[in-house]
Structure formats: structure tokens, C-alpha cells
PDB file of N, CA and C in Angstrom:
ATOM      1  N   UNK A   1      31.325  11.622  -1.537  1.00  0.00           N
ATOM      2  CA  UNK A   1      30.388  11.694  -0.430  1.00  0.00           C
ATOM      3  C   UNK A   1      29.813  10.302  -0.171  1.00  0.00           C
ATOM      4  N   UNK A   2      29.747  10.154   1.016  1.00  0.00           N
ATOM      5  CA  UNK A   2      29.133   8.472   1.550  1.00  0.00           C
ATOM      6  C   UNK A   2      27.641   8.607   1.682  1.00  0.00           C
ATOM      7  N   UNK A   3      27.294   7.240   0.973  1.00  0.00           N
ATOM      8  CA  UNK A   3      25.707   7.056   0.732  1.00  0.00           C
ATOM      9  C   UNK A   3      24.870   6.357   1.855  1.00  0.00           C
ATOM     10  N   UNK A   4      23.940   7.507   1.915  1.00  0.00           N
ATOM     11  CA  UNK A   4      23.141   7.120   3.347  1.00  0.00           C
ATOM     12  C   UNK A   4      22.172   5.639   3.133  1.00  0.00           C
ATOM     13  N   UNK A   5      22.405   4.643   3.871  1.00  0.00           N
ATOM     14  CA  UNK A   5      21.543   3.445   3.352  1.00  0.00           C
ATOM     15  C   UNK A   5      20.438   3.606   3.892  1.00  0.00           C
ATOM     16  N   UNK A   6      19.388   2.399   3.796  1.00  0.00           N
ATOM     17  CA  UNK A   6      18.056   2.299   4.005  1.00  0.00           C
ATOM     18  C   UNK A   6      17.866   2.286   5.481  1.00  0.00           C
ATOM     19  N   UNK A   7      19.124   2.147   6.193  1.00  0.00           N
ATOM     20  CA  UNK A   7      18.461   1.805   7.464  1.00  0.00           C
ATOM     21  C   UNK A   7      19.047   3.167   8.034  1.00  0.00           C
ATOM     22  N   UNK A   8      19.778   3.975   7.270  1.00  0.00           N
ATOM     23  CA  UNK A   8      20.035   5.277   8.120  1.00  0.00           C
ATOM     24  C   UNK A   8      18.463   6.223   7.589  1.00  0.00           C
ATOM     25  N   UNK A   9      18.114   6.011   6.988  1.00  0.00           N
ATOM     26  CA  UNK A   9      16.715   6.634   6.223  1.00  0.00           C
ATOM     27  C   UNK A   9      16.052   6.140   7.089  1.00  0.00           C
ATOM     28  N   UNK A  10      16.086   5.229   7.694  1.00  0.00           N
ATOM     29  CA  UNK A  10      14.781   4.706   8.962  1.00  0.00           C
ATOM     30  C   UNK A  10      14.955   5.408  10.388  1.00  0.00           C
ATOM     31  N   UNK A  11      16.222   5.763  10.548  1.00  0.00           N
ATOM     32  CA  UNK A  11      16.761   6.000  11.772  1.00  0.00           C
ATOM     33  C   UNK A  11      16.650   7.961  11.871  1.00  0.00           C
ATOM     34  N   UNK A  12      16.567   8.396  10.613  1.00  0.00           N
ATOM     35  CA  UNK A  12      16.540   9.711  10.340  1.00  0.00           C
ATOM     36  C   UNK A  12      15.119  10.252  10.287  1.00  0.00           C
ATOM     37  N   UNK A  13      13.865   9.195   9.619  1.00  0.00           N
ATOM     38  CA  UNK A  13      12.615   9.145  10.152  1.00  0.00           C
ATOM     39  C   UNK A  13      12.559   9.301  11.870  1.00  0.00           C
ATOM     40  N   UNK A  14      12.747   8.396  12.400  1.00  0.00           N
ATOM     41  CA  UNK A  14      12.226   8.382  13.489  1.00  0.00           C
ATOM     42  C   UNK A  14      12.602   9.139  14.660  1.00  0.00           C
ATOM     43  N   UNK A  15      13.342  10.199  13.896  1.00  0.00           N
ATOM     44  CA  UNK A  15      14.425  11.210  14.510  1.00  0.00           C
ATOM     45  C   UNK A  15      13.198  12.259  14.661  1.00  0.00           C
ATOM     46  N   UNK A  16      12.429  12.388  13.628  1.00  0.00           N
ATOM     47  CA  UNK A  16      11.396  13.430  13.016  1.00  0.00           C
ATOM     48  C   UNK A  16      10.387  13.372  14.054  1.00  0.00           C
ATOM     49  N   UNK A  17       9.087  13.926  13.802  1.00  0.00           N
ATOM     50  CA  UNK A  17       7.968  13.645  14.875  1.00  0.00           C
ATOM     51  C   UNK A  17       6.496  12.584  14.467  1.00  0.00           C
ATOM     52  N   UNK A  18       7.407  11.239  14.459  1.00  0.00           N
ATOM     53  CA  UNK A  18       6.707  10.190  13.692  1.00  0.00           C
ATOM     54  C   UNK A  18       6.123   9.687  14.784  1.00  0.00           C
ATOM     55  N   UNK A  19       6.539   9.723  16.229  1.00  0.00           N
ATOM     56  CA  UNK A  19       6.141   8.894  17.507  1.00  0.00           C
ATOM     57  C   UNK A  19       4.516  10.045  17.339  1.00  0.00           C
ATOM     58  N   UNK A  20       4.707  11.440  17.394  1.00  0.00           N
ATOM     59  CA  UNK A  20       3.136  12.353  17.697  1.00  0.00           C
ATOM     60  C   UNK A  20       2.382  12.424  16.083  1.00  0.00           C
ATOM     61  N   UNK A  21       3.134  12.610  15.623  1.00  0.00           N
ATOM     62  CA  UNK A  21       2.537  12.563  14.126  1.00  0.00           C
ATOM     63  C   UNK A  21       2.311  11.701  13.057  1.00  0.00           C
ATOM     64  N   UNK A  22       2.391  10.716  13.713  1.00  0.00           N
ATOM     65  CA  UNK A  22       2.676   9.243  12.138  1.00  0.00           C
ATOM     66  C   UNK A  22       2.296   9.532  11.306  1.00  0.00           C
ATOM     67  N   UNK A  23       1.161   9.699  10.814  1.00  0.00           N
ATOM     68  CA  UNK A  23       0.457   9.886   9.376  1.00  0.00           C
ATOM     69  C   UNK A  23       1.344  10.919   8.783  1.00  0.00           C
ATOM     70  N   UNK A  24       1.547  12.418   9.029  1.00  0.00           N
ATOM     71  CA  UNK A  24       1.686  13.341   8.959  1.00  0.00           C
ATOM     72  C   UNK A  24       3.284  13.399   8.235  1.00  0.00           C
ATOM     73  N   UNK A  25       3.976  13.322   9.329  1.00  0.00           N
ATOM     74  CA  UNK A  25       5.403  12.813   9.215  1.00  0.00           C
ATOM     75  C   UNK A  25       5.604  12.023   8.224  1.00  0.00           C
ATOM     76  N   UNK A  26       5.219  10.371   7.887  1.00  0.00           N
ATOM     77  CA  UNK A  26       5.415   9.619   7.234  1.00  0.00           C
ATOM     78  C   UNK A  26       4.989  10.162   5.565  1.00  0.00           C
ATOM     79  N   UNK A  27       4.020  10.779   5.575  1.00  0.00           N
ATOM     80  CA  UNK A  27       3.475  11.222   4.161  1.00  0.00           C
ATOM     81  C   UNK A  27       4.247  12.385   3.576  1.00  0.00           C
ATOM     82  N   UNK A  28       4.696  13.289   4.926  1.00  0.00           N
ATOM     83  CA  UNK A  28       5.854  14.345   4.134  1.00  0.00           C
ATOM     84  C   UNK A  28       7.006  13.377   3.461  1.00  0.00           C
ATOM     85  N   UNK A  29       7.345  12.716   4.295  1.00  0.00           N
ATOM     86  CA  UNK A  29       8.551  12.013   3.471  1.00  0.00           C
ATOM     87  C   UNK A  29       8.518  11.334   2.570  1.00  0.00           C
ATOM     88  N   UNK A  30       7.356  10.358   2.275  1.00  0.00           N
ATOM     89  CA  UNK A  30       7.021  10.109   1.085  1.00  0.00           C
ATOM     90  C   UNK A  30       6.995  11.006   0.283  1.00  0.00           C
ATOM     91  N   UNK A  31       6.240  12.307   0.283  1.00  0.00           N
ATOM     92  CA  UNK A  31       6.466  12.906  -0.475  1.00  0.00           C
ATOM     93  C   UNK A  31       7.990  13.461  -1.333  1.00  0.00           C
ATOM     94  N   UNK A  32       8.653  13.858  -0.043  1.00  0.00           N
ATOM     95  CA  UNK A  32      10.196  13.937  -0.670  1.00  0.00           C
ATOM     96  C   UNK A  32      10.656  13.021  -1.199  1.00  0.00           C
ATOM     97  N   UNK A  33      11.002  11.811  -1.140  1.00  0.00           N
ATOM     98  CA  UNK A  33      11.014  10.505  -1.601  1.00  0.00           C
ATOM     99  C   UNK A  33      10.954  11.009  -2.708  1.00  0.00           C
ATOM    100  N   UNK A  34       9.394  10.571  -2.891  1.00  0.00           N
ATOM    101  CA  UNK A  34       9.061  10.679  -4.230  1.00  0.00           C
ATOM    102  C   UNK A  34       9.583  11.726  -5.361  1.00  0.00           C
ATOM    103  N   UNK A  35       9.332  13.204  -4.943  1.00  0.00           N
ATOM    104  CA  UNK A  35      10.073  14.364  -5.446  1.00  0.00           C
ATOM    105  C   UNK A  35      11.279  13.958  -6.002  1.00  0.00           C
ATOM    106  N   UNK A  36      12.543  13.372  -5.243  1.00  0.00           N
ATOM    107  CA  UNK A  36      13.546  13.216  -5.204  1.00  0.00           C
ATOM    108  C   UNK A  36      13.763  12.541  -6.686  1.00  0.00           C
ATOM    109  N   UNK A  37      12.978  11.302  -6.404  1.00  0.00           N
ATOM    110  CA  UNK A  37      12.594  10.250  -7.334  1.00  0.00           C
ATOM    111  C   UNK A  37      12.638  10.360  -9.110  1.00  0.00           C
ATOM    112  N   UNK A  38      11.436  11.658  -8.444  1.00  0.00           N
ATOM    113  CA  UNK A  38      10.881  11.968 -10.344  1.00  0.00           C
ATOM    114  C   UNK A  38      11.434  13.259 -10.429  1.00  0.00           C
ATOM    115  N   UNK A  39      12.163  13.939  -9.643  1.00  0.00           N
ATOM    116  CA  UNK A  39      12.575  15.759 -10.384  1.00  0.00           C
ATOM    117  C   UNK A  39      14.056  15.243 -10.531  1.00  0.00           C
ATOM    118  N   UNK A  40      15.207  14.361  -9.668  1.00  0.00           N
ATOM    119  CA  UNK A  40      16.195  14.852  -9.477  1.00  0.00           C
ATOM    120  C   UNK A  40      16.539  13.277 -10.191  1.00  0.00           C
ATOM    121  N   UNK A  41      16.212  12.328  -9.894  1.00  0.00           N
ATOM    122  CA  UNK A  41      16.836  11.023  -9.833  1.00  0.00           C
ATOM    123  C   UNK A  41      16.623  10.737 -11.688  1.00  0.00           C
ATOM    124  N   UNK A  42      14.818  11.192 -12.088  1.00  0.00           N
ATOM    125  CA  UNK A  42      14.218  10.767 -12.988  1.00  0.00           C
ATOM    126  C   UNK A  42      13.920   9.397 -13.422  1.00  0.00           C
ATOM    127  N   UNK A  43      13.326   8.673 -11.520  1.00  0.00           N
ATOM    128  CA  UNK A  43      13.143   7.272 -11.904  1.00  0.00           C
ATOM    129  C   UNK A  43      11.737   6.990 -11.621  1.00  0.00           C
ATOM    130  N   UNK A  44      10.981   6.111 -12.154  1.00  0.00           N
ATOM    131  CA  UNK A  44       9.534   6.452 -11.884  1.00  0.00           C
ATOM    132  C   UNK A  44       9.255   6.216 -10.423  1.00  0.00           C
ATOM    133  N   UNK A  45       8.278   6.197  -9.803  1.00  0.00           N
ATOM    134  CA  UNK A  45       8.038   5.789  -8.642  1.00  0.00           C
ATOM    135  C   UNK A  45       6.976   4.817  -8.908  1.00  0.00           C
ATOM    136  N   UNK A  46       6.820   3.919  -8.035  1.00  0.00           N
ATOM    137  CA  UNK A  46       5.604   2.265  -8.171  1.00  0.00           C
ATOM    138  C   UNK A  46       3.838   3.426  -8.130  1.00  0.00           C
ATOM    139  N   UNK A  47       3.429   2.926  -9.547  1.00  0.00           N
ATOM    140  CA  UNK A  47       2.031   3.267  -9.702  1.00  0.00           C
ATOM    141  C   UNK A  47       0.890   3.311  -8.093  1.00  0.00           C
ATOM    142  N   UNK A  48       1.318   2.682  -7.528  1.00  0.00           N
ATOM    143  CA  UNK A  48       0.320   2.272  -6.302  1.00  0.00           C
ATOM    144  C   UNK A  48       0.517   3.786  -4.950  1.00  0.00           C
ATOM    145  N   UNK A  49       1.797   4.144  -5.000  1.00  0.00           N
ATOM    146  CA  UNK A  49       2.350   5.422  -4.352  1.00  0.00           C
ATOM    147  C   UNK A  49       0.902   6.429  -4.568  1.00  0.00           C
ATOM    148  N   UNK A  50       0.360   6.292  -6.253  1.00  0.00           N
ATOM    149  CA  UNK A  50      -0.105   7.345  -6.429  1.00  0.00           C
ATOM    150  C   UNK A  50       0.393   8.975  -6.505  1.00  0.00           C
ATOM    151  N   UNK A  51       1.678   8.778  -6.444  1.00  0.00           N
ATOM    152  CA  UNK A  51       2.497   9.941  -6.453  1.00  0.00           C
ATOM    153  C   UNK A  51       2.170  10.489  -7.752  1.00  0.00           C
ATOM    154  N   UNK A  52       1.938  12.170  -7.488  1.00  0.00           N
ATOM    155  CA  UNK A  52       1.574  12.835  -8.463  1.00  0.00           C
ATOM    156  C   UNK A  52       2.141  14.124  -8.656  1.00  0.00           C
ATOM    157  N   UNK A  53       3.278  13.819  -9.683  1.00  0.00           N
ATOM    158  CA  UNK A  53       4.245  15.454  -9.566  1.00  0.00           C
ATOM    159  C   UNK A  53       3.696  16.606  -9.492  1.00  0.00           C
ATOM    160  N   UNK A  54       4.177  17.840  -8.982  1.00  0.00           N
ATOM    161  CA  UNK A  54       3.746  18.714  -9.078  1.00  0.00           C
ATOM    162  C   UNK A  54       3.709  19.422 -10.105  1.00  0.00           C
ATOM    163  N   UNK A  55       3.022  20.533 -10.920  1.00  0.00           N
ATOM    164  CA  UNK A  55       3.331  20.871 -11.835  1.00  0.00           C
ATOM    165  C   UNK A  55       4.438  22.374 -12.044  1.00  0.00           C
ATOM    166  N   UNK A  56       4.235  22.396 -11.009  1.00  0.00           N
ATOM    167  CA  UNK A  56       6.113  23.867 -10.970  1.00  0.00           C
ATOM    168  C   UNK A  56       7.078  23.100 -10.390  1.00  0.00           C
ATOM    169  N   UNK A  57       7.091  21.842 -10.095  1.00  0.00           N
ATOM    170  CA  UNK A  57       8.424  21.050  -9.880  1.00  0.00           C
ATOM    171  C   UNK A  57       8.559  21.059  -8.565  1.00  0.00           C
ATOM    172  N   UNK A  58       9.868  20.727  -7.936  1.00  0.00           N
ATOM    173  CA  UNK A  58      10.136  20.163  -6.732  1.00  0.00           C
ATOM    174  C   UNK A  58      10.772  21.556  -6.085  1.00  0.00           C
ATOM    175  N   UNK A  59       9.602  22.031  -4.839  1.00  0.00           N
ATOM    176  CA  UNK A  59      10.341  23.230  -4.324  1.00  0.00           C
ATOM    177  C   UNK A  59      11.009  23.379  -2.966  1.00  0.00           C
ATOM    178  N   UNK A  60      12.197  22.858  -3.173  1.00  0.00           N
ATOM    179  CA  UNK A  60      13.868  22.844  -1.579  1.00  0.00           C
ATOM    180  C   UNK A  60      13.863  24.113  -1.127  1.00  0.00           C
ATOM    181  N   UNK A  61      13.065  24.877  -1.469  1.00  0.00           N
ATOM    182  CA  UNK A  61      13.425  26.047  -0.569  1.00  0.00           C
ATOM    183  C   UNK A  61      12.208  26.047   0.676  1.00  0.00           C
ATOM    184  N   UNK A  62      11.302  25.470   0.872  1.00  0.00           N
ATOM    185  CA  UNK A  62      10.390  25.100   1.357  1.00  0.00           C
ATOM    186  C   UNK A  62       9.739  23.959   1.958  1.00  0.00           C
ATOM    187  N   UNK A  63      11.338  23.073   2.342  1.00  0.00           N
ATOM    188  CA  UNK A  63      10.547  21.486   2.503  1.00  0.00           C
ATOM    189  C   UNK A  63      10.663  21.911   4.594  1.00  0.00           C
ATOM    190  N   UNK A  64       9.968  20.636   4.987  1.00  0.00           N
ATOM    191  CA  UNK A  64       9.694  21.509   6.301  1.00  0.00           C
ATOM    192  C   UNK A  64      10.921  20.689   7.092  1.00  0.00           C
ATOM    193  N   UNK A  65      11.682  19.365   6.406  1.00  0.00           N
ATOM    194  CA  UNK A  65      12.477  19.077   6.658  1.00  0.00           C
ATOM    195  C   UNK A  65      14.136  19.044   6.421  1.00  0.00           C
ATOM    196  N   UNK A  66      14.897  19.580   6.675  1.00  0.00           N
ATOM    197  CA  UNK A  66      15.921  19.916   5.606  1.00  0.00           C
ATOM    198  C   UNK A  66      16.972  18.402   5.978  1.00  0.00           C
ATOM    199  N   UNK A  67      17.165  18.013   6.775  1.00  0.00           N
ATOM    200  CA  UNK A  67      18.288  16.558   7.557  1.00  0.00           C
ATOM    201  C   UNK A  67      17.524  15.887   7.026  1.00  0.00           C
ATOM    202  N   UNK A  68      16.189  15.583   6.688  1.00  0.00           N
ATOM    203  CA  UNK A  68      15.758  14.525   5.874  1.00  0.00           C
ATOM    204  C   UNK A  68      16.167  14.679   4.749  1.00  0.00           C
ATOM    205  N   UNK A  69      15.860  15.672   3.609  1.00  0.00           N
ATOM    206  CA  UNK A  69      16.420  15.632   2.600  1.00  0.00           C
ATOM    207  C   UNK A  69      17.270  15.525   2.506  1.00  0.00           C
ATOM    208  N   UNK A  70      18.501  16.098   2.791  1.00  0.00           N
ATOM    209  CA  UNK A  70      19.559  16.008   2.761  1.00  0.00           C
ATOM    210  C   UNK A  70      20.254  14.379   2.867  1.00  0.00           C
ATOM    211  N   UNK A  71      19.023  13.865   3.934  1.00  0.00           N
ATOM    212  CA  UNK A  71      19.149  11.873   4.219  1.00  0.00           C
ATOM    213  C   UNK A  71      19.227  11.361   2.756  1.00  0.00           C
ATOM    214  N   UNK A  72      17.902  11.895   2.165  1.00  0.00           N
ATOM    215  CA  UNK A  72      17.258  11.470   0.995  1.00  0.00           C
ATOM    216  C   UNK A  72      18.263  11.648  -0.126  1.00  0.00           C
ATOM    217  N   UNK A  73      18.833  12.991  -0.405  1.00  0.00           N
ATOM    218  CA  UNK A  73      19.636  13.108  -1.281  1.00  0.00           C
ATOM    219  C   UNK A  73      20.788  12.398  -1.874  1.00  0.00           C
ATOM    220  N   UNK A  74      20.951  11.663  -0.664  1.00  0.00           N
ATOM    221  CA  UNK A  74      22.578  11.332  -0.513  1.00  0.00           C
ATOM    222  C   UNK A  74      22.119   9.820  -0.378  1.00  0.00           C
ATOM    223  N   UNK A  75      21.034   9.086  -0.456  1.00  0.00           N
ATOM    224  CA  UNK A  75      20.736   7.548  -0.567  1.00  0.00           C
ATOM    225  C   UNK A  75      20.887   7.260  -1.987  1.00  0.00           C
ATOM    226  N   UNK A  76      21.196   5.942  -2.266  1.00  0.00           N
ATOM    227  CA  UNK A  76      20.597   5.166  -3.521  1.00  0.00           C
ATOM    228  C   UNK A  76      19.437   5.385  -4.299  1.00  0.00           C
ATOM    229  N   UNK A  77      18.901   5.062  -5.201  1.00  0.00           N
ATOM    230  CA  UNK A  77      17.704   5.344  -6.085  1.00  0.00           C
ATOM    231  C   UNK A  77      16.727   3.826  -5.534  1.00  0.00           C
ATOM    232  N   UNK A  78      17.927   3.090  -5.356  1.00  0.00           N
ATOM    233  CA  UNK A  78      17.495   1.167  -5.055  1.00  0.00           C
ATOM    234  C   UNK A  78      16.171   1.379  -3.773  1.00  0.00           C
ATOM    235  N   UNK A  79      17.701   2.307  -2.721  1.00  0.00           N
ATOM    236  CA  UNK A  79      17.393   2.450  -1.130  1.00  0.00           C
ATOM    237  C   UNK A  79      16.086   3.297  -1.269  1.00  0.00           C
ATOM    238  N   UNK A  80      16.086   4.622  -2.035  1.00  0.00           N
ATOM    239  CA  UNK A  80      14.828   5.255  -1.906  1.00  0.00           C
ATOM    240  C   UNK A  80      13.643   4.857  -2.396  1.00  0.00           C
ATOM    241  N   UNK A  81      13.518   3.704  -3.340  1.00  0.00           N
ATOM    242  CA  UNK A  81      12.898   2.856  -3.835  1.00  0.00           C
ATOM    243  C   UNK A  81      11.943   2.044  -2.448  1.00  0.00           C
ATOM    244  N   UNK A  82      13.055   1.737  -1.870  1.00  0.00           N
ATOM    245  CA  UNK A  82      12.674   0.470  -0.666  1.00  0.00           C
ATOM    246  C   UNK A  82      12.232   1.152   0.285  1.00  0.00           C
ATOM    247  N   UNK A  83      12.700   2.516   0.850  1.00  0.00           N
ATOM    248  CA  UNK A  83      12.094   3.253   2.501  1.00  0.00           C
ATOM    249  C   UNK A  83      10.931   4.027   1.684  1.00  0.00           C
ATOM    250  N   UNK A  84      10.612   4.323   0.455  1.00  0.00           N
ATOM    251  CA  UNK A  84       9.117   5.046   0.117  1.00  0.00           C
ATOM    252  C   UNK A  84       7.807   3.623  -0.079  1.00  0.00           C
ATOM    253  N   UNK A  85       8.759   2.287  -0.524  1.00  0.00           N
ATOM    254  CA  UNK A  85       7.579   1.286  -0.456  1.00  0.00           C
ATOM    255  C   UNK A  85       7.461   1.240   1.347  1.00  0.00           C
ATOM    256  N   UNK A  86       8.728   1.452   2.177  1.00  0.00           N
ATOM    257  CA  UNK A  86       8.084   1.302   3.580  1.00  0.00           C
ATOM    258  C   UNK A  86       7.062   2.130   3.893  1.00  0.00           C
ATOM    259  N   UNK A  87       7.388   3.600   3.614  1.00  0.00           N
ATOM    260  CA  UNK A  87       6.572   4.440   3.919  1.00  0.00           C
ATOM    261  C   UNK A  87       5.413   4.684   3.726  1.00  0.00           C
ATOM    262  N   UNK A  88       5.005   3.991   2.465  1.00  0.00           N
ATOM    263  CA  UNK A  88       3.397   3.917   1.719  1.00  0.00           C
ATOM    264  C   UNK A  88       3.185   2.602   2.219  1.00  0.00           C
ATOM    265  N   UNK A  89       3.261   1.853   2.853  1.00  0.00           N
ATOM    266  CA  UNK A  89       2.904   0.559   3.601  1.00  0.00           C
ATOM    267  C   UNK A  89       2.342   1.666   5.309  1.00  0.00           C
ATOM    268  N   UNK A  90       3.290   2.027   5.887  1.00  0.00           N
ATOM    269  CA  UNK A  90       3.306   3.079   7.155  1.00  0.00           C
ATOM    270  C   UNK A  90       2.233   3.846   6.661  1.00  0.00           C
ATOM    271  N   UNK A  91       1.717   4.524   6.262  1.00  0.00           N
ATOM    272  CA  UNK A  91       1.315   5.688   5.640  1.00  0.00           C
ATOM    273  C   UNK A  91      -0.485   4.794   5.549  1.00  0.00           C
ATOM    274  N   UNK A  92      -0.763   4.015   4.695  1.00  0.00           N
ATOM    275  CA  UNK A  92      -1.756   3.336   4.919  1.00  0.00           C
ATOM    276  C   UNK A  92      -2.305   2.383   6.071  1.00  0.00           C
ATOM    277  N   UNK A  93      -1.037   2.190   6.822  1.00  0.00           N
ATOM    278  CA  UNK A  93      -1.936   1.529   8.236  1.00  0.00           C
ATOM    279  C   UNK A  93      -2.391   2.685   9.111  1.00  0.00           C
ATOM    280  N   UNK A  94      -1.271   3.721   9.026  1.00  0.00           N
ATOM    281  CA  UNK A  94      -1.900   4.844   9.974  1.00  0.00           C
ATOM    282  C   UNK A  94      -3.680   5.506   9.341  1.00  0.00           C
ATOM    283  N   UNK A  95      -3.665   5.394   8.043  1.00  0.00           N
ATOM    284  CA  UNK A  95      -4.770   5.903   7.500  1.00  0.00           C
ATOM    285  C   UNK A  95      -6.140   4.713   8.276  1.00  0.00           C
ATOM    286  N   UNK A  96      -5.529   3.683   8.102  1.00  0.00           N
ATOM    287  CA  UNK A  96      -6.310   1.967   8.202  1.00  0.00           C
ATOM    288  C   UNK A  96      -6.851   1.920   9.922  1.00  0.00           C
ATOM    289  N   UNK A  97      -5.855   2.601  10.869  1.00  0.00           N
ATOM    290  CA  UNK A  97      -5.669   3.052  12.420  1.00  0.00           C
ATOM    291  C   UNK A  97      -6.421   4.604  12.469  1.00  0.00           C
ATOM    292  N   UNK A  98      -7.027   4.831  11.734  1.00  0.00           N
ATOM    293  CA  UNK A  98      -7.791   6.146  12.210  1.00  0.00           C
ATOM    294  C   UNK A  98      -6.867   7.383  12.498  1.00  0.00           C
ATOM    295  N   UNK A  99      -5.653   6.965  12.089  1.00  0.00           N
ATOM    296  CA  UNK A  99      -4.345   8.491  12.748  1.00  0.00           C
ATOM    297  C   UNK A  99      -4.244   9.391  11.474  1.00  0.00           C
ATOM    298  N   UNK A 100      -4.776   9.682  10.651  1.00  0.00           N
ATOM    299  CA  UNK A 100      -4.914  10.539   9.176  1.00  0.00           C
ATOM    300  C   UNK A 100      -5.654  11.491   9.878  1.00  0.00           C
ATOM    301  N   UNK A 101      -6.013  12.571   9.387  1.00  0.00           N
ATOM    302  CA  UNK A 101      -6.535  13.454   9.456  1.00  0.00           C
ATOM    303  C   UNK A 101      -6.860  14.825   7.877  1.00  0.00           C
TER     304      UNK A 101
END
């Protein structure tokens, strides 16, 4: 199977509803990211994420995105490394821009 790079992970974001939702959008995917990261990959994620596993684990039967994951699944550990530091960069200006809620 061919590995989705960092810039198809950007292009699969903005597929999502990141133009009406930034905050919203961007933080689900971090979240998967992250999930991905520490249930499936078992690589840590950068202390600053603040990512905090869940304690019943990572639940795919319930993510609200499934073409993202599926993005996610099929990237690098390097690549998911690099679009979750984008996303927690994204994720805090929208907070920094008043678009959090």
C-alpha cells in the first residue's frame, strides 16, 4: 500500500470543514494524529501537544472522520510527527484569533 505524505495530509485537511470550523476541525485531527501515534504506531507524541491518552484506548468505530483516518493511517510516523506539530501550531493561533469555542 502507498504512503500518504505530509502534503497529502494537508490537502485531506482542507478537504474537511477547516475553512467554517478551524479550531474544531484542526483539533479533531490532532486528536487522531495523536491516537494514531500512541495506540497504533506506539511513538510518543512532543510533550507540548499535551496529548492525553484516553483511558479505554483509541475508539475507530466512532471517529467523525473516516478519509482522514484512513489519510492518517497510511502516512509515516516522521510525516504524522510533522502535520500534528502543524496542527498544534493551527490549533493555537485559532485559539490566539478568538475562533475556539
Amino acid at each position: 500500500m502507498r504512503q500518504v505524505t505530509y502534503k497529502e495530509l494537508i490537502q485531506e485537511l482542507n478537504m474537511d470543514d477547516v475553512k467554517h470550523d478551524p479550531w474544531g476541525t484542526a483539533l479533531a485531527w490532532q486528536f487522531t494524529v495523536s491516537d494514531v501515534l500512541h495506540f497504533e504506531r506506539e511513538v510518543s507524541c512532543p510533550t507540548h501537544w499535551e496529548y492525553t491518552p484516553s483511558p479505554i484506548g483509541f475508539d475507530t468505530d466512532n471517529l467523525d472522520n473516516l478519509t482522514g483516518y484512513y489519510a492518517i493511517g497510511h502516512a509515516t510516523s516522521d510525516s504524522l510527527l510533522a502535520f500534528g506539530e502543524l496542527l498544534h501550531r493551527f490549533v493555537r493561533a485559532c485559539e490566539h484569533a478568538g475562533k475556539s469555542y
